[in-house]
N, C-alpha and C. Protein backbone atom coordinates (compact mmCIF):
# COMPACT_ATOMS: atom_id res chain seq x y z
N UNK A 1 -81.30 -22.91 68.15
CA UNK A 1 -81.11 -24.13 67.37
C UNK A 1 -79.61 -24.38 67.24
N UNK A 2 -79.42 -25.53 67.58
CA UNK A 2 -77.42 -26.11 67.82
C UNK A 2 -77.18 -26.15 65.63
N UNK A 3 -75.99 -26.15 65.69
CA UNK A 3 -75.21 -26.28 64.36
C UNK A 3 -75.76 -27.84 63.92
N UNK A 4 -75.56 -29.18 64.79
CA UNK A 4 -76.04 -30.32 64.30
C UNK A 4 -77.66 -30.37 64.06
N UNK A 5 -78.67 -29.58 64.93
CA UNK A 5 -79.76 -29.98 64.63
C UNK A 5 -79.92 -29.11 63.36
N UNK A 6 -79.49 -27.74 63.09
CA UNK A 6 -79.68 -26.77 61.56
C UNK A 6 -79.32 -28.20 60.37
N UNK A 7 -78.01 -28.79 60.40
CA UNK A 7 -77.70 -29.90 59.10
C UNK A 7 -78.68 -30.38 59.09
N UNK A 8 -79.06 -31.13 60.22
CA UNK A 8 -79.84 -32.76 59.71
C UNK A 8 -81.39 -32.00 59.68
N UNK A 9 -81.75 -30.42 59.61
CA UNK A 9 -83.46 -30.05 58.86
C UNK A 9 -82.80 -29.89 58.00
N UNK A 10 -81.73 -29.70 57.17
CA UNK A 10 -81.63 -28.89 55.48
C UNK A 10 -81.80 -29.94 54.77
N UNK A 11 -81.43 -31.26 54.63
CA UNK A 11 -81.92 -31.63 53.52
C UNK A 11 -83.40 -32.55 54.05
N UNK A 12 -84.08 -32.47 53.01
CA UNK A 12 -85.61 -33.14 53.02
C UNK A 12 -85.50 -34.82 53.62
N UNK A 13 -86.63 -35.23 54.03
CA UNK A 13 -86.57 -36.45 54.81
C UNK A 13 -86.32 -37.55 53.56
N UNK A 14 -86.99 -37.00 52.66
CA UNK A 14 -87.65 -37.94 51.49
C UNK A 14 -86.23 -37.97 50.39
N UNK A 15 -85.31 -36.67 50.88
CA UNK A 15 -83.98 -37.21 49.23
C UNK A 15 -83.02 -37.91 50.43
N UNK A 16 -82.72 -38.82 50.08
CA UNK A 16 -81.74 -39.60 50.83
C UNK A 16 -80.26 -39.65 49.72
N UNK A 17 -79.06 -38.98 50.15
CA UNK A 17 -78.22 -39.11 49.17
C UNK A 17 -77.25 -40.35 49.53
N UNK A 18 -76.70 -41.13 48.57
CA UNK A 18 -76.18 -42.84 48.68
C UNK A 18 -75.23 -42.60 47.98
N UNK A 19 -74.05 -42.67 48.82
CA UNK A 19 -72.83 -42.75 48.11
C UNK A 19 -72.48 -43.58 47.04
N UNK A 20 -72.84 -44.67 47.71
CA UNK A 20 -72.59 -45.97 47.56
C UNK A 20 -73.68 -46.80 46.21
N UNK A 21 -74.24 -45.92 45.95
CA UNK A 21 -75.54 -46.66 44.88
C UNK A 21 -74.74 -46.82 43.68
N UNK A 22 -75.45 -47.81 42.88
CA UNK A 22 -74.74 -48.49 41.81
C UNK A 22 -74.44 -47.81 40.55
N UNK A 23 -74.72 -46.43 40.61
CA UNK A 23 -74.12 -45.23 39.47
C UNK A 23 -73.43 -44.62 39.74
N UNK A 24 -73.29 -44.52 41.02
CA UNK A 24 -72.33 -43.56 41.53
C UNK A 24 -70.87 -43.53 40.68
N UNK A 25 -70.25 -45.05 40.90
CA UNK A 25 -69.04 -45.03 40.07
C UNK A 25 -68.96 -44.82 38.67
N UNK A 26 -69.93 -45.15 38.06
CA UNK A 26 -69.90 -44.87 36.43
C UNK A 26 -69.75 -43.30 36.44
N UNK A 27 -70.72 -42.55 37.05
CA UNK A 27 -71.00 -41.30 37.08
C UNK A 27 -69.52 -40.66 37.12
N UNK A 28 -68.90 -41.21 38.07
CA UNK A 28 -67.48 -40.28 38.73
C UNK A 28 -66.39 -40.96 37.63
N UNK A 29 -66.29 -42.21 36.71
CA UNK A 29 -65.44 -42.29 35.78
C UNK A 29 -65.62 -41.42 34.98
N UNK A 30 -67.39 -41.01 34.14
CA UNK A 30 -67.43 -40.41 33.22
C UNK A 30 -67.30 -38.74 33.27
N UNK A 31 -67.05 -38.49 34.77
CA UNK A 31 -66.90 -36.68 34.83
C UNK A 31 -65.10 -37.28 34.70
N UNK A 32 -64.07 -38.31 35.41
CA UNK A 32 -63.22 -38.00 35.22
C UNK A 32 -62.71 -38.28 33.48
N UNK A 33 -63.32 -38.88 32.86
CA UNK A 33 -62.56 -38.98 31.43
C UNK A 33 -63.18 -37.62 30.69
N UNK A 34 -64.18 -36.99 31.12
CA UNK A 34 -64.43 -35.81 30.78
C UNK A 34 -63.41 -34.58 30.84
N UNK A 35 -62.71 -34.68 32.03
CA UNK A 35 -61.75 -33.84 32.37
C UNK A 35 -60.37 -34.12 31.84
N UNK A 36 -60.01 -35.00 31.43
CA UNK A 36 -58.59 -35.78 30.92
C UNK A 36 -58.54 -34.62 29.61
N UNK A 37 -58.96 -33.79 28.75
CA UNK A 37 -58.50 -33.43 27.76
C UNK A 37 -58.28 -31.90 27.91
N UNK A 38 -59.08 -31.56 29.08
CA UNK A 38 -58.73 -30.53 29.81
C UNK A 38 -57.57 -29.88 30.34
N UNK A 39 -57.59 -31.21 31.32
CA UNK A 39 -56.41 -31.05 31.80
C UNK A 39 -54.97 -31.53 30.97
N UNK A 40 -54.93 -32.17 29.88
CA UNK A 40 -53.57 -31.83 29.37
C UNK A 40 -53.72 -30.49 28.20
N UNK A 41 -54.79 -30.25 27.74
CA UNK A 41 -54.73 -28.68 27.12
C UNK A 41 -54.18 -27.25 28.53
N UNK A 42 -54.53 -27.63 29.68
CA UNK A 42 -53.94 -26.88 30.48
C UNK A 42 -52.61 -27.07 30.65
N UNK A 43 -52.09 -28.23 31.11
CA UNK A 43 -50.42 -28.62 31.23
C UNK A 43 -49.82 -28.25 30.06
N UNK A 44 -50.17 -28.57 28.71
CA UNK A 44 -49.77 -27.99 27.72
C UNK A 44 -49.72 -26.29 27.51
N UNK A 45 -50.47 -25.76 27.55
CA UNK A 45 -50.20 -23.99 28.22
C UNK A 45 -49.35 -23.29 28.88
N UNK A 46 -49.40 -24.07 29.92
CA UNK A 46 -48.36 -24.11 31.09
C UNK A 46 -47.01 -24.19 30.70
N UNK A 47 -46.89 -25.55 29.95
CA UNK A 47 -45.41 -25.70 29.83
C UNK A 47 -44.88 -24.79 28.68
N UNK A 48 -45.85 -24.44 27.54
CA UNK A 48 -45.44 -23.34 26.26
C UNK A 48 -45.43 -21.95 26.85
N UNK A 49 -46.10 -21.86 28.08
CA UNK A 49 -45.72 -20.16 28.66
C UNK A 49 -44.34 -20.45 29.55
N UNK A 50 -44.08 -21.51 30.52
CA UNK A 50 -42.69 -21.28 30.87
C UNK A 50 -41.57 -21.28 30.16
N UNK A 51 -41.44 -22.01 29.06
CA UNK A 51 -40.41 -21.99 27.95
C UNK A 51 -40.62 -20.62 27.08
N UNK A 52 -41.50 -20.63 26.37
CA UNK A 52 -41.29 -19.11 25.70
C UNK A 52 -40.79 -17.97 27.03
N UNK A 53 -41.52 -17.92 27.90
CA UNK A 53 -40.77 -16.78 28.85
C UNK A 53 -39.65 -16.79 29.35
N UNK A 54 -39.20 -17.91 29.24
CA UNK A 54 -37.67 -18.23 29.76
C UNK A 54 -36.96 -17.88 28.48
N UNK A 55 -37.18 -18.21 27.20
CA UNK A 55 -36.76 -17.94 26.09
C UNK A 55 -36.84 -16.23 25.85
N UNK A 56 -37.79 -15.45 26.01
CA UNK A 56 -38.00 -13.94 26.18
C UNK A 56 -37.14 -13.36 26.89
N UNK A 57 -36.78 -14.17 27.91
CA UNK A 57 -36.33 -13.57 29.29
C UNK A 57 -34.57 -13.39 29.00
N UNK A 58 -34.64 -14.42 28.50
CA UNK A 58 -32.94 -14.91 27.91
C UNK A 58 -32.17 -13.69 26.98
N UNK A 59 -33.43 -13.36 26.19
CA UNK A 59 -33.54 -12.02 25.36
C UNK A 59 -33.40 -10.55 25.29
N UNK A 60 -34.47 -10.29 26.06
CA UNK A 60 -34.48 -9.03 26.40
C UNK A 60 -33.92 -9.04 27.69
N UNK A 61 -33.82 -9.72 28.95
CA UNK A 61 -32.90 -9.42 29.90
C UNK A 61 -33.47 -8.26 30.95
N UNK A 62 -34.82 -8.34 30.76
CA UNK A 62 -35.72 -7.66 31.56
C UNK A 62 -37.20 -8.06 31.60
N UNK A 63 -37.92 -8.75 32.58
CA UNK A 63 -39.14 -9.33 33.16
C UNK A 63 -40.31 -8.18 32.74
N UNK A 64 -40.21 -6.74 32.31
CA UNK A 64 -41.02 -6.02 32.05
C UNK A 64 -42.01 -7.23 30.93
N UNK A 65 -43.36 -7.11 30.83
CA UNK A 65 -44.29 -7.98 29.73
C UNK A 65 -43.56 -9.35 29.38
N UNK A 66 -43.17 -9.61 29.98
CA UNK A 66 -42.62 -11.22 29.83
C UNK A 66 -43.47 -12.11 29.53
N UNK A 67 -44.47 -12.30 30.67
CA UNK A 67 -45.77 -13.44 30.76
C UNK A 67 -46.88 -12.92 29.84
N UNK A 68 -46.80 -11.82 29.48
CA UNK A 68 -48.01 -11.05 28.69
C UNK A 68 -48.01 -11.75 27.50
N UNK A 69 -46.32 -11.14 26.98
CA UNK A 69 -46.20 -11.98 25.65
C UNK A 69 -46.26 -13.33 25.59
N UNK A 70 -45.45 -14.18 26.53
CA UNK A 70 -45.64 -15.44 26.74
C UNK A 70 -46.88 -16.09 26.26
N UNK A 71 -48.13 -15.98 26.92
CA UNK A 71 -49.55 -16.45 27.00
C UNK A 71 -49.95 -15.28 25.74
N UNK A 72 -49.59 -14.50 25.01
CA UNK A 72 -50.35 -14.00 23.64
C UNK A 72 -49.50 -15.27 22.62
N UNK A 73 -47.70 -15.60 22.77
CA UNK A 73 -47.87 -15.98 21.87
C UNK A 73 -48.15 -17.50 21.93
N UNK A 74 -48.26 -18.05 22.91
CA UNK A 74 -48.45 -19.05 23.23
C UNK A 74 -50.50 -19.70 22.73
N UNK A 75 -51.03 -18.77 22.98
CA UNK A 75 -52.54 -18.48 22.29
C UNK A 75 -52.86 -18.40 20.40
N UNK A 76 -51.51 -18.46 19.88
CA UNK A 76 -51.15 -18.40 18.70
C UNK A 76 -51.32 -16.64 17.91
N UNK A 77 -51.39 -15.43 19.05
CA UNK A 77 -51.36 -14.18 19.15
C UNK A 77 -50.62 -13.69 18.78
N UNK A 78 -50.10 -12.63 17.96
CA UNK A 78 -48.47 -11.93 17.75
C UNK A 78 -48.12 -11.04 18.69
């Protein structure tokens, strides 16, 4: 059995998937405004672990537990 004839038996005759059908776009706005608060709680992480570790780093003057502490205190951790 060739690689093209294995695809076109896996999915069933009867589910036809439609890009293009008239939910599609609602569907894909509402996963992306789903993700919008996500992703700036991540960028926000991000940017409070490079500054505190740059700030650590400035400090102690050695990379030993740098990022450890960084992301504990950045987690609101002591």
């Amino acid at each position: 059995m060739t690689e093209q004839s294995m695809y076109k038996n896996f999915w069933p005759k009867r589910l036809k998937l439609n890009i293009h059908a008239p939910g599609t776009g609602a569907a894909l706005i509402i996963l992306a405004l789903t993700q919008i608060p996500v992703a700036i709680k991540a960028a926000a992480e991000v940017a409070c672990i490079g500054e505190v570790s740059n700030k650590l780093l400035r400090q102690n003057k050695s990379h030993q537990g740098i990022n450890v502490s960084a992301v504990r205190l950045c987690n609101g951790q002591n």
